[in-house]
Every structure is written in structure tokens, then in C-alpha cells.
N, C-alpha and C. Protein backbone atom coordinates (compact mmCIF):
# COMPACT_ATOMS: atom_id res chain seq x y z
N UNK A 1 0.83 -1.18 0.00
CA UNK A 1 0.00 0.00 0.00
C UNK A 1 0.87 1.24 0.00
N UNK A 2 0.37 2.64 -1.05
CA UNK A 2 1.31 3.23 -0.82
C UNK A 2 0.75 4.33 0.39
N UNK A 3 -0.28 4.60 0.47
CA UNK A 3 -0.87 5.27 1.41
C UNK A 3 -1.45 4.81 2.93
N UNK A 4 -0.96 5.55 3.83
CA UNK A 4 -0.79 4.91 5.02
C UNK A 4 -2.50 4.94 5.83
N UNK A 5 -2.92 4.29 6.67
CA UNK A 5 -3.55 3.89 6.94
C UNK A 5 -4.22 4.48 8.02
N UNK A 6 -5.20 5.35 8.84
CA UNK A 6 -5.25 5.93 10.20
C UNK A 6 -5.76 4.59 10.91
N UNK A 7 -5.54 4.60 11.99
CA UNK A 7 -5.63 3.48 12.99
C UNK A 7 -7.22 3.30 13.16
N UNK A 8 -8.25 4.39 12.61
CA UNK A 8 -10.13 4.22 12.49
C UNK A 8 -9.83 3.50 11.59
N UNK A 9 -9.39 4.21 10.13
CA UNK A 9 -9.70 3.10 8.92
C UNK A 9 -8.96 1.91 9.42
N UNK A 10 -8.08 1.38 9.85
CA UNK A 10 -7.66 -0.12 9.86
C UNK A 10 -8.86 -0.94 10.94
N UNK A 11 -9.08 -0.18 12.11
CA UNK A 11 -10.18 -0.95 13.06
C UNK A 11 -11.68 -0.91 12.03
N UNK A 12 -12.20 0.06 11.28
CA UNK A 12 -13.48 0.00 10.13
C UNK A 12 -12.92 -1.02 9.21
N UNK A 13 -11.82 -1.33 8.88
CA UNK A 13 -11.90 -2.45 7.57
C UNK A 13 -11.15 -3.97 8.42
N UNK A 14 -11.07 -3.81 9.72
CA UNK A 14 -11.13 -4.84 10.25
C UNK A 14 -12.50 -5.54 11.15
N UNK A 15 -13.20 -4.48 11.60
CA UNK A 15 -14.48 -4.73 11.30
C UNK A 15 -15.64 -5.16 10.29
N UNK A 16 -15.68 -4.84 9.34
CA UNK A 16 -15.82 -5.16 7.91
C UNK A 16 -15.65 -6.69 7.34
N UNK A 17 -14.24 -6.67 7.59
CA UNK A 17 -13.78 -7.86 7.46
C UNK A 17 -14.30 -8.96 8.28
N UNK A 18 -14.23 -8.71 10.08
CA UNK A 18 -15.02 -9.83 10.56
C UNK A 18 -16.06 -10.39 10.44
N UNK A 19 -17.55 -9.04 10.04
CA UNK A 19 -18.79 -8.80 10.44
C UNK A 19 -19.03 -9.83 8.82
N UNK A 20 -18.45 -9.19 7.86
CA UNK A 20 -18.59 -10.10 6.72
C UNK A 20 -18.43 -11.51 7.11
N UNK A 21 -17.29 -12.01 7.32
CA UNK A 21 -16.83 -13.24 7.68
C UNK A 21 -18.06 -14.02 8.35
N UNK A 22 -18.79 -13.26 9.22
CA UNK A 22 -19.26 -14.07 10.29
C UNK A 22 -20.74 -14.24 9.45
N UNK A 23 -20.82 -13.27 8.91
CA UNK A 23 -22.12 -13.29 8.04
C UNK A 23 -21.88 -14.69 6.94
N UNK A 24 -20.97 -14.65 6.33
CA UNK A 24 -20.68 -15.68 5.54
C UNK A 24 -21.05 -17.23 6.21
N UNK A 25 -20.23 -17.03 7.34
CA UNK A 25 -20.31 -18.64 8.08
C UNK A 25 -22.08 -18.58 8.57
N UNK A 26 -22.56 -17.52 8.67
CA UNK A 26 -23.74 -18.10 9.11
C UNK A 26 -24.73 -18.53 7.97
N UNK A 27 -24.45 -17.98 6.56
CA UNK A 27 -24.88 -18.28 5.80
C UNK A 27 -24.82 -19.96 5.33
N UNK A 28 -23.32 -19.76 5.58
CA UNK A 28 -23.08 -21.45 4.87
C UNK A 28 -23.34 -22.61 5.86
N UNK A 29 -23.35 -22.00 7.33
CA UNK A 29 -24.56 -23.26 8.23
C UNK A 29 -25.95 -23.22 7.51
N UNK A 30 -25.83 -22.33 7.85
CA UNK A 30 -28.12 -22.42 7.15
C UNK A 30 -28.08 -23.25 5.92
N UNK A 31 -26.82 -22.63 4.96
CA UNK A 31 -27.02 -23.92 3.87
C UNK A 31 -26.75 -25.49 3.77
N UNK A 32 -26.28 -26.09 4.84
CA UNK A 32 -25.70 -27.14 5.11
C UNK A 32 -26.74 -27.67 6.08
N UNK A 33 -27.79 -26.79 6.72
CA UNK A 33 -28.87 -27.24 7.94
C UNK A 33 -30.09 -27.45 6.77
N UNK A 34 -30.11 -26.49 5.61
CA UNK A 34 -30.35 -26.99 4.18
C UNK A 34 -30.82 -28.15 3.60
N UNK A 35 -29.15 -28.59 3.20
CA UNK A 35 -29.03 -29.74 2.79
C UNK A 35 -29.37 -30.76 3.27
N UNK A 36 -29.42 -31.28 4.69
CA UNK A 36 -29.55 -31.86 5.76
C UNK A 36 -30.93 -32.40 5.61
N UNK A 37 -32.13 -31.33 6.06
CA UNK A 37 -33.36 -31.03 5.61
C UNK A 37 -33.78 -31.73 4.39
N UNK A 38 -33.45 -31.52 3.32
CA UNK A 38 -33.66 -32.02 2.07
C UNK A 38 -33.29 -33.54 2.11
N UNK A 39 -32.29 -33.81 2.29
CA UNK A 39 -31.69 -35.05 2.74
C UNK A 39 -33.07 -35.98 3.03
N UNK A 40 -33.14 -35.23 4.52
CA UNK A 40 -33.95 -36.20 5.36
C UNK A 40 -35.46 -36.71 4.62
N UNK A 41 -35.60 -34.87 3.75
CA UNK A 41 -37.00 -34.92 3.20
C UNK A 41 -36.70 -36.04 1.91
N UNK A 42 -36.00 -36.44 1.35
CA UNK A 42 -35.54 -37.58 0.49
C UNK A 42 -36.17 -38.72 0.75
N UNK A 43 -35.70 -39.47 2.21
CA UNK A 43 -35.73 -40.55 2.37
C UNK A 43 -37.53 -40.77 3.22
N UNK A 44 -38.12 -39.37 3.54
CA UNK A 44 -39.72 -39.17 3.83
C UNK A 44 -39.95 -39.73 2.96
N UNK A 45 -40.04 -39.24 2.10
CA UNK A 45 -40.56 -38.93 0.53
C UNK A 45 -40.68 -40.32 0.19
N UNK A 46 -39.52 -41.50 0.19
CA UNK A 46 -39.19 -42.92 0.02
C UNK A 46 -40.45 -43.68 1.06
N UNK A 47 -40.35 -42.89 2.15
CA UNK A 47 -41.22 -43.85 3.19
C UNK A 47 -42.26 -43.83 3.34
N UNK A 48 -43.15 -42.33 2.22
CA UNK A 48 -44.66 -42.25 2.33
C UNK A 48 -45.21 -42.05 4.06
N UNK A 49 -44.41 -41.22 4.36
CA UNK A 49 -44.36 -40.82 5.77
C UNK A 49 -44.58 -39.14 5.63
N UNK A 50 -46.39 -39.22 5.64
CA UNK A 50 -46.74 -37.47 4.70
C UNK A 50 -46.39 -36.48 6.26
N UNK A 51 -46.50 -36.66 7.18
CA UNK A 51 -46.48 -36.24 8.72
C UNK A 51 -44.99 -35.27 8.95
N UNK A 52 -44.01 -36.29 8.50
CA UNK A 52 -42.91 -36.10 8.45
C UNK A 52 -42.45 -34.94 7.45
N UNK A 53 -43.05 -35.55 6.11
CA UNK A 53 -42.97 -34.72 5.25
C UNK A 53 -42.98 -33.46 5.00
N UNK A 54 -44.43 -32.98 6.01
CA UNK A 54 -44.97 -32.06 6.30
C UNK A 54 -44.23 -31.29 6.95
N UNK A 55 -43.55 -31.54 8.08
CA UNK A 55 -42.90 -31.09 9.03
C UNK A 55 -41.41 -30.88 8.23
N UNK A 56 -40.79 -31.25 7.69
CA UNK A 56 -39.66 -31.03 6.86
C UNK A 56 -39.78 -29.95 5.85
N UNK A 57 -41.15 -29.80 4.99
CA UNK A 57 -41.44 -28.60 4.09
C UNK A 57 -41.15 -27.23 5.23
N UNK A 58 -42.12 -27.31 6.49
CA UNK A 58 -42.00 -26.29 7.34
C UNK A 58 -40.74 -25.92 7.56
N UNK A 59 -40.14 -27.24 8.17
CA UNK A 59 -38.27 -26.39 8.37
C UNK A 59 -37.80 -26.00 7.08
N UNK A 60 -38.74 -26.30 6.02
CA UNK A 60 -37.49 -25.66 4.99
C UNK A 60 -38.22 -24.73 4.54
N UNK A 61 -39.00 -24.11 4.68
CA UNK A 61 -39.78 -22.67 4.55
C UNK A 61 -38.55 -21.44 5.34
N UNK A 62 -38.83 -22.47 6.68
CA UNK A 62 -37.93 -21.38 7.64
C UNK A 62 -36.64 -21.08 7.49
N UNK A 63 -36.07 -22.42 6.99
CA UNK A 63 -34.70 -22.02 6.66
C UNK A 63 -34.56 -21.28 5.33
N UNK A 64 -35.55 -21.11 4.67
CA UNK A 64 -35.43 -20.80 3.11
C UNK A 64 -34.93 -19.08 3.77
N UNK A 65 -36.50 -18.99 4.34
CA UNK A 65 -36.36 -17.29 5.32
C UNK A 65 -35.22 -16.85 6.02
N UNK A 66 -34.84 -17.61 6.84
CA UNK A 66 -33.69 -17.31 7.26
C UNK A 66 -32.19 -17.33 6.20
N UNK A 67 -32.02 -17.83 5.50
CA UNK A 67 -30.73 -17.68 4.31
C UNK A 67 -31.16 -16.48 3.47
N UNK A 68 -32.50 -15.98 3.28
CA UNK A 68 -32.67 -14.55 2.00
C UNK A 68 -32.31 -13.60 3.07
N UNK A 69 -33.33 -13.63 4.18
CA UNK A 69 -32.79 -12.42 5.39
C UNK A 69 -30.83 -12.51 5.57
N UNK A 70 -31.19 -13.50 5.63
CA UNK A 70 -29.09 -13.07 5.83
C UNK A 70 -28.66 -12.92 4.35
N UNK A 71 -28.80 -13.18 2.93
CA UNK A 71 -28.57 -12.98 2.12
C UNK A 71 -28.61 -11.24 1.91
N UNK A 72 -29.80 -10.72 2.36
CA UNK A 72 -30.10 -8.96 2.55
C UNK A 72 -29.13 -8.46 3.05
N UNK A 73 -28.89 -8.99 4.13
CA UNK A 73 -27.60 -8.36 4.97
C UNK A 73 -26.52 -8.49 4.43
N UNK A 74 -26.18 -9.52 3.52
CA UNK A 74 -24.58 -9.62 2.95
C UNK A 74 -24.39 -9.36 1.56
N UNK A 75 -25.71 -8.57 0.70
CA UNK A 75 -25.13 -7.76 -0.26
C UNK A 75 -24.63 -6.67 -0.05
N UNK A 76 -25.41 -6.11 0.92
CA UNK A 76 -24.56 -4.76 1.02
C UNK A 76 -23.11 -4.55 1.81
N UNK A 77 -23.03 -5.55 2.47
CA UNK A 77 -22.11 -5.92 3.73
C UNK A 77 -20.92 -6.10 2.32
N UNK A 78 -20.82 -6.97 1.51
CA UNK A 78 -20.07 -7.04 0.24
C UNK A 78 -19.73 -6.11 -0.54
N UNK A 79 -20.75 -5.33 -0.89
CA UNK A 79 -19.90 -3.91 -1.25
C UNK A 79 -19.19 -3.18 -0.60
N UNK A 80 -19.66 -3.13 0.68
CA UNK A 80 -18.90 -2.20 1.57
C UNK A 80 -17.54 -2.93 1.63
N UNK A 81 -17.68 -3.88 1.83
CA UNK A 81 -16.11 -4.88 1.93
C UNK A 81 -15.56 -4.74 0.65
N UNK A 82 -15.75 -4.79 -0.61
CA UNK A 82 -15.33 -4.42 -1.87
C UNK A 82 -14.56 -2.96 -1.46
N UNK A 83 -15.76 -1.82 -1.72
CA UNK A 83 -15.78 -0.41 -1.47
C UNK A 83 -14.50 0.02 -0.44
N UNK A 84 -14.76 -0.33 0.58
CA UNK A 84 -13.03 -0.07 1.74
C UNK A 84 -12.11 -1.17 1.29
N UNK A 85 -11.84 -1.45 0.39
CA UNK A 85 -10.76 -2.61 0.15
C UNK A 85 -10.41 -3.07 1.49
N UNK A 86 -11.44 -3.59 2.21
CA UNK A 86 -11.24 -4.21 3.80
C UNK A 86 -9.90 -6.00 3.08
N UNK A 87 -10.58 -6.16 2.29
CA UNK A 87 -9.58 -7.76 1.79
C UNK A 87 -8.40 -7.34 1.74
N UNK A 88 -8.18 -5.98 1.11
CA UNK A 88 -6.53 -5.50 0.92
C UNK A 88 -5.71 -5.72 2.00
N UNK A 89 -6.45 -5.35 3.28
CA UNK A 89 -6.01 -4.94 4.90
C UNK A 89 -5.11 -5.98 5.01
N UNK A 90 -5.24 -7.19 4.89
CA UNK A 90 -4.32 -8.11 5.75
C UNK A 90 -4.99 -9.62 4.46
N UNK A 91 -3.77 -9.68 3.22
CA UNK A 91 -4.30 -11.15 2.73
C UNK A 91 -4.32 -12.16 2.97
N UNK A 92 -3.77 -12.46 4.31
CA UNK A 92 -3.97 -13.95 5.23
C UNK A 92 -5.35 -13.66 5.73
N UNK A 93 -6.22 -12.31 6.06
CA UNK A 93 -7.52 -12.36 6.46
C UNK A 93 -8.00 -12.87 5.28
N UNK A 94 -8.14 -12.01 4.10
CA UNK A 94 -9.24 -12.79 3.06
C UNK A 94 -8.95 -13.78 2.51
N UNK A 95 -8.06 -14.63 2.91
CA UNK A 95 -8.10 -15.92 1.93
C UNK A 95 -9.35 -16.71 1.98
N UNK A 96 -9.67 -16.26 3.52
CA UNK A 96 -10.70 -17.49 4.23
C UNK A 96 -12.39 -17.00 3.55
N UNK A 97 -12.08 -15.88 3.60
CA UNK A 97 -13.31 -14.74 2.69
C UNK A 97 -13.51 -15.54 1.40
N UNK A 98 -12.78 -15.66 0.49
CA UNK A 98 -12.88 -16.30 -0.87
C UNK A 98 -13.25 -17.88 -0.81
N UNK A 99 -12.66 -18.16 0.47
CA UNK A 99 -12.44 -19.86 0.54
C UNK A 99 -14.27 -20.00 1.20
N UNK A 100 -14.58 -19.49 2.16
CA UNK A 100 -16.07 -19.37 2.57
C UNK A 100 -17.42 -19.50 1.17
N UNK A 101 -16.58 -18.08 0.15
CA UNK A 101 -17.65 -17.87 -0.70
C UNK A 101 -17.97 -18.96 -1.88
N UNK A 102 -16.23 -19.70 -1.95
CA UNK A 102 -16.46 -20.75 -3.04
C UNK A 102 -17.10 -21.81 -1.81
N UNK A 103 -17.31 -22.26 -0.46
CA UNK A 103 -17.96 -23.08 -0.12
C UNK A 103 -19.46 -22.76 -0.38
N UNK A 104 -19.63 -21.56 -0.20
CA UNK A 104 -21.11 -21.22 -0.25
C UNK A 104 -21.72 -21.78 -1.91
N UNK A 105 -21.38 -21.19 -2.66
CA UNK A 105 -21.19 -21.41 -3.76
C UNK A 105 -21.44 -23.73 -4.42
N UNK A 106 -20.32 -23.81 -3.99
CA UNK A 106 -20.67 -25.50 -3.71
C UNK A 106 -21.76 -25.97 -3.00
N UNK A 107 -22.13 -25.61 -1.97
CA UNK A 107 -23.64 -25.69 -0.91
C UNK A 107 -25.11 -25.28 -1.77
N UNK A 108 -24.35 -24.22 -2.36
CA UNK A 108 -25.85 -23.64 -3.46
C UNK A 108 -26.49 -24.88 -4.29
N UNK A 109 -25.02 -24.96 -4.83
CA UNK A 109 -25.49 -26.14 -6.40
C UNK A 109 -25.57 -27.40 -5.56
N UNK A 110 -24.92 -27.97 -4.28
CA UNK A 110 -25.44 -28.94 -4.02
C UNK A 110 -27.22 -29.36 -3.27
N UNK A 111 -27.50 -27.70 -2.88
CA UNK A 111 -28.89 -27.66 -2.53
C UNK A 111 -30.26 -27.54 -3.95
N UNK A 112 -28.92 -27.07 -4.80
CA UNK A 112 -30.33 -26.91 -6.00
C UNK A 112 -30.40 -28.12 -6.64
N UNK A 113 -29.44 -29.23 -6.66
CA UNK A 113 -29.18 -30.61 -6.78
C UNK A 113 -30.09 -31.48 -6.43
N UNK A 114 -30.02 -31.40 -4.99
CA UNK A 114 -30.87 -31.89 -3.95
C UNK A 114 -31.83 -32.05 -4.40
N UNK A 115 -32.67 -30.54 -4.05
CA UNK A 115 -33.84 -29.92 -4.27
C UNK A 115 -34.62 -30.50 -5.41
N UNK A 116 -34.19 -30.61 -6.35
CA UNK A 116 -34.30 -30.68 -7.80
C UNK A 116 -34.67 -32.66 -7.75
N UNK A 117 -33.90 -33.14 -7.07
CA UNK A 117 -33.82 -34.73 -6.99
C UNK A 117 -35.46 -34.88 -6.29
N UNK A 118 -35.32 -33.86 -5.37
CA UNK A 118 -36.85 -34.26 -4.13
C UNK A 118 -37.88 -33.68 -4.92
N UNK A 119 -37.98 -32.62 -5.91
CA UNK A 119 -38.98 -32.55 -6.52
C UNK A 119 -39.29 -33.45 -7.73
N UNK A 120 -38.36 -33.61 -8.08
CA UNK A 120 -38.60 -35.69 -9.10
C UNK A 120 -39.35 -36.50 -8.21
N UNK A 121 -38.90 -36.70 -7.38
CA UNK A 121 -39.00 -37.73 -6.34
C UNK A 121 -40.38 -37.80 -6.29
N UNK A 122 -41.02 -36.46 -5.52
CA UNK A 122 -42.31 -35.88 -5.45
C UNK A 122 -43.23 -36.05 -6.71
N UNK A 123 -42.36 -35.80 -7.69
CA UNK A 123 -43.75 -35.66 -8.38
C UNK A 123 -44.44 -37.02 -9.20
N UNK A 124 -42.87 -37.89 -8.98
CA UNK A 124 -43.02 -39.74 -9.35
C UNK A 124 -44.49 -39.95 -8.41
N UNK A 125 -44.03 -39.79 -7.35
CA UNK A 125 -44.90 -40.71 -6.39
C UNK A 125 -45.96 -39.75 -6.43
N UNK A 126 -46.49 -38.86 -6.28
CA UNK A 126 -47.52 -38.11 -6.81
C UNK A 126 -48.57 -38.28 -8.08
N UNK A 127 -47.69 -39.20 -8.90
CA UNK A 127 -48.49 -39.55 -10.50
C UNK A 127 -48.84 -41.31 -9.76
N UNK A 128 -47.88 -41.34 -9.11
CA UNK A 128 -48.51 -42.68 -8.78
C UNK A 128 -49.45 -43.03 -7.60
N UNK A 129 -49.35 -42.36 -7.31
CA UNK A 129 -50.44 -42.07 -6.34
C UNK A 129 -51.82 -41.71 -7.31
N UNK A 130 -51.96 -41.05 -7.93
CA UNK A 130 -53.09 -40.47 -9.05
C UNK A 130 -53.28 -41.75 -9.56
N UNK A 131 -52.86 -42.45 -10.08
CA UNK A 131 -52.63 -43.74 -10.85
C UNK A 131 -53.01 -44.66 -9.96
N UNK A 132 -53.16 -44.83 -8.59
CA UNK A 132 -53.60 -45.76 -7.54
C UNK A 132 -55.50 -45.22 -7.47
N UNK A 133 -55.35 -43.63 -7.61
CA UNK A 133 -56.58 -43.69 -7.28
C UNK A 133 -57.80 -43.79 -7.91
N UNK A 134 -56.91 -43.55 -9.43
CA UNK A 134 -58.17 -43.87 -10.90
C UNK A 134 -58.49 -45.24 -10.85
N UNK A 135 -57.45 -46.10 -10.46
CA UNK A 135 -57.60 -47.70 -10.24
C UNK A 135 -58.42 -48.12 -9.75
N UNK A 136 -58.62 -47.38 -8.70
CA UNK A 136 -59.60 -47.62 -7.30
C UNK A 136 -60.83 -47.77 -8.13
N UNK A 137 -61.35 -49.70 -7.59
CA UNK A 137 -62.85 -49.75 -7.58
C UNK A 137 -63.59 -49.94 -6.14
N UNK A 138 -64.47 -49.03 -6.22
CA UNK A 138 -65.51 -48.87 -4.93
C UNK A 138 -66.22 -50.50 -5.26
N UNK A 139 -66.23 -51.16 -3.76
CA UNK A 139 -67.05 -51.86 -3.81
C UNK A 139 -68.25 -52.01 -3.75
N UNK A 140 -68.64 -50.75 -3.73
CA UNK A 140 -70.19 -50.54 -2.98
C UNK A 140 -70.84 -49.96 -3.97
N UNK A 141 -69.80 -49.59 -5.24
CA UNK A 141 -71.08 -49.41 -6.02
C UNK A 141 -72.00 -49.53 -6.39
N UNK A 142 -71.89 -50.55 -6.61
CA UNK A 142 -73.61 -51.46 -7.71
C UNK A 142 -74.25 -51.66 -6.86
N UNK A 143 -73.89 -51.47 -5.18
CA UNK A 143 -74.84 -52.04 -4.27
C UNK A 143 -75.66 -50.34 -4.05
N UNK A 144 -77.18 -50.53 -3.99
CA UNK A 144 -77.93 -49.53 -2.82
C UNK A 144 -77.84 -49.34 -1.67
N UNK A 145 -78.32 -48.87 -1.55
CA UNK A 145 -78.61 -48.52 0.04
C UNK A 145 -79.90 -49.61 0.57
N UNK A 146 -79.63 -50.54 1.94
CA UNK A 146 -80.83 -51.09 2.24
C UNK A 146 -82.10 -49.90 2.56
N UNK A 147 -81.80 -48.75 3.18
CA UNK A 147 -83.10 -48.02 3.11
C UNK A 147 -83.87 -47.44 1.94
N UNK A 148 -83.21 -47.43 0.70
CA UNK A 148 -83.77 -46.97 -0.37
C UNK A 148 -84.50 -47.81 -0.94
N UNK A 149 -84.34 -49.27 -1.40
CA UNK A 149 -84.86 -50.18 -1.93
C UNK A 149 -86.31 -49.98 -1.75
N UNK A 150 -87.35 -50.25 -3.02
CA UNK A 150 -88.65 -50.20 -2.42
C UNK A 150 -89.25 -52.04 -2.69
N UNK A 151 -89.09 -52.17 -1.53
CA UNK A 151 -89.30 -54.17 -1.47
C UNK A 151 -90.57 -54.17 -1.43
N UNK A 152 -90.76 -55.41 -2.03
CA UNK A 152 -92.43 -55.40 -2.04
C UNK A 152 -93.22 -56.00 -1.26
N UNK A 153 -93.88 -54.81 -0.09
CA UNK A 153 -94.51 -55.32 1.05
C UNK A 153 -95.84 -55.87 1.21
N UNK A 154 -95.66 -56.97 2.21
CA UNK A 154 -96.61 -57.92 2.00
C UNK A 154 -98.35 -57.25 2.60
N UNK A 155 -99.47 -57.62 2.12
CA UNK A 155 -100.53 -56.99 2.12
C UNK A 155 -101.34 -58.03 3.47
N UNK A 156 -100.67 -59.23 3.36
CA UNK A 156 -101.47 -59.90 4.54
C UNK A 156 -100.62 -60.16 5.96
N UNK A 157 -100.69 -60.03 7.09
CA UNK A 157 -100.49 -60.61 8.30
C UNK A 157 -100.84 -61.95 8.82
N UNK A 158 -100.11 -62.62 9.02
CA UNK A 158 -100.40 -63.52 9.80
C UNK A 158 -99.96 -63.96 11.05
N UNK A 159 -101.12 -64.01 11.69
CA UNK A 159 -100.87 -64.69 13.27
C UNK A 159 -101.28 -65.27 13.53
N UNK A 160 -100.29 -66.39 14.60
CA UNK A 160 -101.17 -67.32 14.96
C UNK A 160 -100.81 -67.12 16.80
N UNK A 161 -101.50 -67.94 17.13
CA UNK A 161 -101.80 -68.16 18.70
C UNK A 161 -101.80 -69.24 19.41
């Protein structure tokens, strides 16, 4: 660097640097708590276990929410880290910065992978399921109802004593 540094700007682009960092790692748990999720929702999906199922869509609603909300926070958090050349500060700090973003990056495509497998998955057993239920013969069709029938009632009584 040829220009020297005031001891604010080095503590602001070492700040920068962490607050990013930490944003990053929390990103790439959520994507790996993700994958996990999907995973599990895989082998639901196999077991016709809709309960489960159910409950797995929910965590992954929430986690969907939780990775865009932190996604909000780390575009701009990225420019600013661009913008103060905070990476310049110290290149043993950003190696781990680049090394984070290509993990994130790998986590993405292995969640849109995933994702992509469980909505096959879904929509197999979904046609076959449709396909079970056109099959379906009611047994009770051809039958009435015993109260509807009009039987033909008899005109004489008999008793005896």
C-alpha cells in the first residue's frame, strides 16, 4: 500500500472484514442445515411418511427465510467490503473470505441438486399415487342402500296363537 492507513480506517476495515466473515459462516450453516433437511425430506418422501414430510417442508420454509434475510444483509455488507478494500487490509484475512464464498457457492449447487432430486422424487410418487386412485374400484357401487330399496310389502299378516 502506498498510502498509510489511520488506525479508524484499519479498526473499520477490520471490522468489515469480521462482520462479513461471520455473516458468511452463518450463511453457509443455514445452507448445510439446508441440505440436511432435504436429505432427510428424500428418504420421507421414500417412506410415504406425509407427517414427516410435512414437518420437513415447514423447516425448509424457515430455513429458506432465514438464508434470503441473511442474504439482505450480505449484499450490502459485500460492497462495503469491496468499497473499503477491507480484503486489501491483511491477505492472510481474506483468503478465508474467498475460501467461505467458493464453499457457499458448492452448498448452493449442491442444494439446488438436492432440491431438484426431491422434486422428481415428489412428483413420481404423486403420479402414482393419481394412478392408484383412478384404479380404485368402490365396492359398494352397484350395491344400494338397504333403506332406499322399495321391497315389495306384503298386504297380509299372519298370526297365529
Amino acid at each position: 500500500m502506498d498510502q498509510k492507513l489511520t488506525q479508524a480506517e484499519l479498526d473499520e476495515r477490520i471490522l468489515i472484514l469480521k462482520r462479513f466473515r461471520t455473516l458468511l459462516e452463518q450463511q453457509r450453516t443455514k445452507f448445510q442445515e439446508y441440505l440436511k433437511v432435504l436429505e432427510a425430506q428424500e428418504s420421507k418422501i421414500s417412506e410415504e411418511d406425509a407427517e414427516a414430510l410435512l414437518a420437513h417442508s415447514e423447516l425448509e420454509t424457515e430455513i429458506v427465510a432465514n438464508i434470503t434475510s441473511l442474504q439482505k444483509v450480505i449484499v450490502p455488507m459485500e460492497a462495503l467490503y469491496n468499497k473499503t478494500k477491507a480484503a486489501t487490509y491483511n491477505p492472510v484475512e481474506a483468503v478465508p473470505i474467498s475460501r467461505i464464498q467458493a464453499d457457499l457457492t458448492k452448498l448452493q449447487s449442491q442444494v439446488l441438486a438436492q432440491n431438484e432430486k426431491n422434486r422428481t422424487l415428489l412428483k413420481s410418487h404423486m403420479s402414482t399415487l393419481r394412478q392408484q386412485i383412478q384404479e380404485f374400484q368402490n365396492p359398494y357401487r352397484s350395491i344400494t342402500s338397504v333403506y332406499t330399496k322399495t321391497a315389495t310389502t306384503g298386504s297380509r299378516i299372519q298370526v297365529e296363537v
